[in-house]
PDB file of N, CA and C in Angstrom:
ATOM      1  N   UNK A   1      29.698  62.771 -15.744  1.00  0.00           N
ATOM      2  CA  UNK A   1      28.556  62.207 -15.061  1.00  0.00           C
ATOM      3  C   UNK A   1      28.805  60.732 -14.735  1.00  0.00           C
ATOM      4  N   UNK A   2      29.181  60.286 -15.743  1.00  0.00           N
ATOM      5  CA  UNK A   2      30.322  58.471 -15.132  1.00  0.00           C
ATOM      6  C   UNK A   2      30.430  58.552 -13.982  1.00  0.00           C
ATOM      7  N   UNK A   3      31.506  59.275 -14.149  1.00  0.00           N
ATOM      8  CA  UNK A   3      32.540  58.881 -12.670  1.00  0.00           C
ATOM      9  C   UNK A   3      31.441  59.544 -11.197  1.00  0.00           C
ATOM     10  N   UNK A   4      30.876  60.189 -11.548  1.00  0.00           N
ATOM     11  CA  UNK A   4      29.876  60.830 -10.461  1.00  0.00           C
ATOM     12  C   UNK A   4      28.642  59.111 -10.037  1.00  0.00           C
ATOM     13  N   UNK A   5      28.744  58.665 -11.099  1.00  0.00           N
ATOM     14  CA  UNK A   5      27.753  57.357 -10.526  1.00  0.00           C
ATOM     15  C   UNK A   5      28.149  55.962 -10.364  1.00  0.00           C
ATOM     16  N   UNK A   6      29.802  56.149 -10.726  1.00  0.00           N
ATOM     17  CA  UNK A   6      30.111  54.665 -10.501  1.00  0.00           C
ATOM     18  C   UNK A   6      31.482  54.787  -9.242  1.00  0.00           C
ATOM     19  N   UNK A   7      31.192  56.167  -8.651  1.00  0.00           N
ATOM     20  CA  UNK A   7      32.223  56.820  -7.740  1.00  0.00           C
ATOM     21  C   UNK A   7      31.101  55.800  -6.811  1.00  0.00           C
ATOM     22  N   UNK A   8      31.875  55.582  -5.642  1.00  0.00           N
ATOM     23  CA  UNK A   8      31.337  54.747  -4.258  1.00  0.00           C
ATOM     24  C   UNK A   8      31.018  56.337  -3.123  1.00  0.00           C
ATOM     25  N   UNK A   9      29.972  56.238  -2.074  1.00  0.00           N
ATOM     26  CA  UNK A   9      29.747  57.545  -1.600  1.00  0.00           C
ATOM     27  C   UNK A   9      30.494  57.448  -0.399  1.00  0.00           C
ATOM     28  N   UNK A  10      30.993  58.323  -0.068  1.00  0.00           N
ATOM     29  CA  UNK A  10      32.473  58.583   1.065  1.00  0.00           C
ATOM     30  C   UNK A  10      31.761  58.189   2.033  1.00  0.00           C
ATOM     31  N   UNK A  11      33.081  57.387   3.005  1.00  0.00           N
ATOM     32  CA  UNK A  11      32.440  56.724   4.469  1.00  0.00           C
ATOM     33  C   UNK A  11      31.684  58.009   5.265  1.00  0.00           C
ATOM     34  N   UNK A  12      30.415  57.385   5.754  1.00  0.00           N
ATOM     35  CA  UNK A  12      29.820  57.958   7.193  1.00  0.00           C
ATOM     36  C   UNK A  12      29.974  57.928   8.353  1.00  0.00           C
ATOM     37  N   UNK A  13      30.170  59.117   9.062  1.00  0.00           N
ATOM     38  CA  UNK A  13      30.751  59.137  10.537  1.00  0.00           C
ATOM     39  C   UNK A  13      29.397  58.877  11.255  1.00  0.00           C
ATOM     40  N   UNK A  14      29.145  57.995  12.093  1.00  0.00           N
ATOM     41  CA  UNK A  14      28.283  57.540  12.724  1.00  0.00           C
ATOM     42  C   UNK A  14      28.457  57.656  14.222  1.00  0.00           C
ATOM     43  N   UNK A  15      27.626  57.923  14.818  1.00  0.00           N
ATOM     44  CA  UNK A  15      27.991  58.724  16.352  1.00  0.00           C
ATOM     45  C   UNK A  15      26.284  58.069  16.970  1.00  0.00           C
ATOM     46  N   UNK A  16      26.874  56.960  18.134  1.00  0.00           N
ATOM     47  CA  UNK A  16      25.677  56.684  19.006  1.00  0.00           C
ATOM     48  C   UNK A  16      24.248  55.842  17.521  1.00  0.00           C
ATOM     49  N   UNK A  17      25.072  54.973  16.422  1.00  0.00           N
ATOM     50  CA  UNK A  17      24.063  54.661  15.515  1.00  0.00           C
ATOM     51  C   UNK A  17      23.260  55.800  14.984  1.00  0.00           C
ATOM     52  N   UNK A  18      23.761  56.858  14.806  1.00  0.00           N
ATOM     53  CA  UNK A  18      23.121  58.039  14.228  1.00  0.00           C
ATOM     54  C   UNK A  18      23.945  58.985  13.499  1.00  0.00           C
ATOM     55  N   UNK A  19      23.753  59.018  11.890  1.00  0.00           N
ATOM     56  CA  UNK A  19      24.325  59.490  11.137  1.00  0.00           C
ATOM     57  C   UNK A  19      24.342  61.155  11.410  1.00  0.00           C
ATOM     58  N   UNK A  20      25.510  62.093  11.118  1.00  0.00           N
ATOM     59  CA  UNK A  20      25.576  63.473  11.130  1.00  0.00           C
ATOM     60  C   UNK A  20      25.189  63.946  10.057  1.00  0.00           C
ATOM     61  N   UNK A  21      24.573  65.172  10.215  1.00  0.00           N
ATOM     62  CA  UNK A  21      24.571  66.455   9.074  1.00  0.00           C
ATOM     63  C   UNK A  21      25.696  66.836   8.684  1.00  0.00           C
ATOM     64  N   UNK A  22      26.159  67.365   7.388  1.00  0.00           N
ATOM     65  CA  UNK A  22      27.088  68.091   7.226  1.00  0.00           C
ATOM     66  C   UNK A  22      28.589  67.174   7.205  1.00  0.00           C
ATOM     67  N   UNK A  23      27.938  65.658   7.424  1.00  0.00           N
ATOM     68  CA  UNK A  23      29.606  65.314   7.260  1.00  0.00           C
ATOM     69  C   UNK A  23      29.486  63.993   6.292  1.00  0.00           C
ATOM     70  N   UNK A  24      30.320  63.020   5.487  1.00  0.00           N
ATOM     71  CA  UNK A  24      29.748  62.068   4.620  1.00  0.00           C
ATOM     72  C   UNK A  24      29.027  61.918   3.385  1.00  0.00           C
ATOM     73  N   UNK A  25      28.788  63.501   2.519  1.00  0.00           N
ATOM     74  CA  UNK A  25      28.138  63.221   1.883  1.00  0.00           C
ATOM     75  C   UNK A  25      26.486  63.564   2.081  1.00  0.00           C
ATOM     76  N   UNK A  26      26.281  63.795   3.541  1.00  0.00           N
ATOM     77  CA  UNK A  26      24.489  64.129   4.114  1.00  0.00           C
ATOM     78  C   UNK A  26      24.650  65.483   4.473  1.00  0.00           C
ATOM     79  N   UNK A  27      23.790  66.256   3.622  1.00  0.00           N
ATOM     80  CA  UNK A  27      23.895  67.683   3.784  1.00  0.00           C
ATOM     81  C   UNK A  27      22.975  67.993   4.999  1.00  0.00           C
ATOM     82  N   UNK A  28      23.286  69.322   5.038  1.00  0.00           N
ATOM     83  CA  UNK A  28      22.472  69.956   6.678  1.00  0.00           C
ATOM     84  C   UNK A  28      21.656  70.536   6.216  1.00  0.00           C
ATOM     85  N   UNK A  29      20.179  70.890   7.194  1.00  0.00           N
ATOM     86  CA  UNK A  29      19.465  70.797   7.192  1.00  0.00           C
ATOM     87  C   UNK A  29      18.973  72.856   6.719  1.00  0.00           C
ATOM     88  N   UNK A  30      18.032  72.599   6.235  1.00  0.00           N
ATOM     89  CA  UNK A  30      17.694  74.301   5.535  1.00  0.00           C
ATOM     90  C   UNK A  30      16.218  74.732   5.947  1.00  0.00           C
ATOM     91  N   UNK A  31      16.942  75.767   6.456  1.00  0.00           N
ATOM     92  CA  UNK A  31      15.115  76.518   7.015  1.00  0.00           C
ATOM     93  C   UNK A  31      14.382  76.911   5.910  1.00  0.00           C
ATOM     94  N   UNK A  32      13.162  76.350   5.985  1.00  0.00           N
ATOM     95  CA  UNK A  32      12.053  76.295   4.596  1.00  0.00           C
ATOM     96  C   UNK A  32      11.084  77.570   5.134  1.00  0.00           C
ATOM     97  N   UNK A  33      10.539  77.681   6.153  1.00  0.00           N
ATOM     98  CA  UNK A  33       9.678  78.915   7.324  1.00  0.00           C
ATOM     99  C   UNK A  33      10.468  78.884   8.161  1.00  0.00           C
ATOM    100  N   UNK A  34      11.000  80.395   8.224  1.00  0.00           N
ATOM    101  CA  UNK A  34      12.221  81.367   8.917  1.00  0.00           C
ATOM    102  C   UNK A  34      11.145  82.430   9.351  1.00  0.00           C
ATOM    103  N   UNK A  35      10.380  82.562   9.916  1.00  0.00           N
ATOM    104  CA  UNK A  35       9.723  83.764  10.640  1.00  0.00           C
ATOM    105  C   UNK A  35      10.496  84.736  11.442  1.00  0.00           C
ATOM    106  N   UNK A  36      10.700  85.700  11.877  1.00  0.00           N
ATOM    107  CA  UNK A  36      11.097  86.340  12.484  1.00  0.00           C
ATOM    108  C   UNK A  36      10.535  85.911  13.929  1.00  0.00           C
ATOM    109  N   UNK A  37      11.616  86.125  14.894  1.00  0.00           N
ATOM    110  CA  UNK A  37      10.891  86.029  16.618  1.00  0.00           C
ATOM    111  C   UNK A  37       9.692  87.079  16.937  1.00  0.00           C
ATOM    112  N   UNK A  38       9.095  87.194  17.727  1.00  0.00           N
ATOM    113  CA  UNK A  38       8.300  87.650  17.710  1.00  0.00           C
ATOM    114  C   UNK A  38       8.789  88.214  19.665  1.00  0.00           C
ATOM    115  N   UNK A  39       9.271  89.646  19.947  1.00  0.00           N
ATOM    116  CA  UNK A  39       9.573  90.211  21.410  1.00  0.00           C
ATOM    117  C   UNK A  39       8.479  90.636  21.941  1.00  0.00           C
ATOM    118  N   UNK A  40       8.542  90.402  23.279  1.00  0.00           N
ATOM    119  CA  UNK A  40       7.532  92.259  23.854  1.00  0.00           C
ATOM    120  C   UNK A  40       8.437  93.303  23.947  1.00  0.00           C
ATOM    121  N   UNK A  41       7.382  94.348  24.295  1.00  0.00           N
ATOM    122  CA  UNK A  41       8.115  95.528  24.538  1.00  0.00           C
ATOM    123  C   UNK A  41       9.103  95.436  25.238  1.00  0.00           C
ATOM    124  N   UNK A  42       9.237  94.813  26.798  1.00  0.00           N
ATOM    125  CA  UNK A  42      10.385  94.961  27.229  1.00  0.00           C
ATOM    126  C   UNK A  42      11.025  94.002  27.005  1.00  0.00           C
ATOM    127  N   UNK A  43      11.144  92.635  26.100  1.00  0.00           N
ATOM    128  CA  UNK A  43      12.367  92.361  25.870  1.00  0.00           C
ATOM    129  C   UNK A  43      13.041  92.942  24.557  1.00  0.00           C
ATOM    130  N   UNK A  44      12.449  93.828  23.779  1.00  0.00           N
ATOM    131  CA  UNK A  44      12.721  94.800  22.749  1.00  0.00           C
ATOM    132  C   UNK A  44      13.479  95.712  23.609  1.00  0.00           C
ATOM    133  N   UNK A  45      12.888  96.241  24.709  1.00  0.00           N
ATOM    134  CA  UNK A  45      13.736  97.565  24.961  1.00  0.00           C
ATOM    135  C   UNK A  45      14.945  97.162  26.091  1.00  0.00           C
ATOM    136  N   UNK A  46      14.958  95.940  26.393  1.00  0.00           N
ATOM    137  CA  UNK A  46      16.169  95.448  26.980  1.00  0.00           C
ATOM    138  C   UNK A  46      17.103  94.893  26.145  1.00  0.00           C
ATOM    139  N   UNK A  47      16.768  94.568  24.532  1.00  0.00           N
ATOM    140  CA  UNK A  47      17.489  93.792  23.805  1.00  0.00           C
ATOM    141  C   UNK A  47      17.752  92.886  24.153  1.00  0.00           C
ATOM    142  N   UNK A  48      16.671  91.811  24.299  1.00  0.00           N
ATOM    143  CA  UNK A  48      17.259  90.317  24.728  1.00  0.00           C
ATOM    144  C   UNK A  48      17.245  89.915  23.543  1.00  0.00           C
ATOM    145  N   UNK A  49      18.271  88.890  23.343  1.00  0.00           N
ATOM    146  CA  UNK A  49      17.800  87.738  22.466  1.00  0.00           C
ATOM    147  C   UNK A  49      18.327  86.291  22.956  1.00  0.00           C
ATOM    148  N   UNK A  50      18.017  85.400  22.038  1.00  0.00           N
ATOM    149  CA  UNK A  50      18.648  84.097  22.564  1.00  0.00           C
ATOM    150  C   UNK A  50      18.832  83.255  21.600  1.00  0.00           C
ATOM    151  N   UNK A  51      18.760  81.658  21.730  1.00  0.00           N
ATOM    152  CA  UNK A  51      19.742  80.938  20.413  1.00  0.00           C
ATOM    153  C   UNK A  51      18.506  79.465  21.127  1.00  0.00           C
ATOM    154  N   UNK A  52      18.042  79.205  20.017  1.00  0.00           N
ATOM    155  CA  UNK A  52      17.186  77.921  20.036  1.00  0.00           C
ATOM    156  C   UNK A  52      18.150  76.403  19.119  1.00  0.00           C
ATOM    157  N   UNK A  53      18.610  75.750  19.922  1.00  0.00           N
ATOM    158  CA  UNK A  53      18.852  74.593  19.274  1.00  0.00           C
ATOM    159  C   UNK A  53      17.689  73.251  19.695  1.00  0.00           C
ATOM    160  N   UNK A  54      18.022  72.771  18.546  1.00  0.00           N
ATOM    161  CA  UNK A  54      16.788  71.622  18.314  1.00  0.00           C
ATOM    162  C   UNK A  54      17.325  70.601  17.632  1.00  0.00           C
ATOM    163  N   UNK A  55      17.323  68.972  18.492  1.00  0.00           N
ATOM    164  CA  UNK A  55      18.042  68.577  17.938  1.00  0.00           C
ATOM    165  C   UNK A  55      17.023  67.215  17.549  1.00  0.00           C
ATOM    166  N   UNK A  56      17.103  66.541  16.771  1.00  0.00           N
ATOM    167  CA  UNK A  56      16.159  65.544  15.959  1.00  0.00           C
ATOM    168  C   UNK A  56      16.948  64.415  15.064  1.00  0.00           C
ATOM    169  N   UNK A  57      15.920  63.105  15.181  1.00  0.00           N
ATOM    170  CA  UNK A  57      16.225  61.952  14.399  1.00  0.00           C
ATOM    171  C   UNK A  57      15.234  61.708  13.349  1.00  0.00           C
ATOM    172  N   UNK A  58      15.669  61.525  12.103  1.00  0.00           N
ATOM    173  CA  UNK A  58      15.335  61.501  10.826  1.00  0.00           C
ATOM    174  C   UNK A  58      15.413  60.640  10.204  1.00  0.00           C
ATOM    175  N   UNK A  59      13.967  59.416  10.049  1.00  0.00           N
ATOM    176  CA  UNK A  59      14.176  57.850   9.510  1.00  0.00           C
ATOM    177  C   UNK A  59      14.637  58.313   8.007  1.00  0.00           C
ATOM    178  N   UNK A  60      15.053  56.922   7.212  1.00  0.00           N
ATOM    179  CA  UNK A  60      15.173  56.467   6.060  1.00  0.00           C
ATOM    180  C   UNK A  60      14.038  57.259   5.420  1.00  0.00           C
ATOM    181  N   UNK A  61      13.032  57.564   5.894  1.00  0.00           N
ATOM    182  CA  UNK A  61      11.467  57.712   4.930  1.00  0.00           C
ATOM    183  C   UNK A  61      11.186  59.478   5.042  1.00  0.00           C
ATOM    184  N   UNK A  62      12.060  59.758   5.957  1.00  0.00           N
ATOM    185  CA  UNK A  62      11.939  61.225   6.105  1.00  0.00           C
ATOM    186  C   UNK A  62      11.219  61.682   7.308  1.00  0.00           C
ATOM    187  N   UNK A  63      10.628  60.763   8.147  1.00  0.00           N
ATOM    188  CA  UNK A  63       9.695  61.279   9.034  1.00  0.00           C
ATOM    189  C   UNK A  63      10.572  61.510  10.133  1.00  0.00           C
ATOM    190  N   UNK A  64      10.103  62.024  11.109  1.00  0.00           N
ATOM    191  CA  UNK A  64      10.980  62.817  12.287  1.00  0.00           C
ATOM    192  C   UNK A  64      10.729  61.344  13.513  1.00  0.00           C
ATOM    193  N   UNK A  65      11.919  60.679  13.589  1.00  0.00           N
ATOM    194  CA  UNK A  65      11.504  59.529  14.862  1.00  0.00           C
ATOM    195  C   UNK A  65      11.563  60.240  16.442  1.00  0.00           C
ATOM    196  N   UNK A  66      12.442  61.011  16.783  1.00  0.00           N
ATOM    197  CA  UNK A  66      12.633  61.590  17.768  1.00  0.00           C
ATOM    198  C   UNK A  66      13.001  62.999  18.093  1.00  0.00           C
TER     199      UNK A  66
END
């Protein structure tokens, strides 16, 4: 547990003044409410689906800036 608190925390890759998920030490982000999508009939019986990205800035305090 020492060496875990007097270890220094690995450099951050910083891109556009905005720290990444997943790289540095800052873990990525975890779905807390995962609902299922919700289709109509015909995009059920056509089998659509699709891919939602969402992308967001996250102050020091936790609140969502952008």
């Amino acid at each position: 547990m020492q060496a875990v608190l007097t270890t220094s925390l690995p450099q951050r890759i910083e891109l556009q003044g905005v720290f990444r998920s997943g790289t540095g030490g800052i873990g990525s982000a975890l779905c807390e409410s995962c609902p299922a999508p919700e289709y109509t009939y015909v995009a059920k019986a056509k089998k659509l689906q699709g891919v939602v990205i969402a992308q967001l800035s996250v102050s020091t305090n936790g609140s969502v800036e952008k």
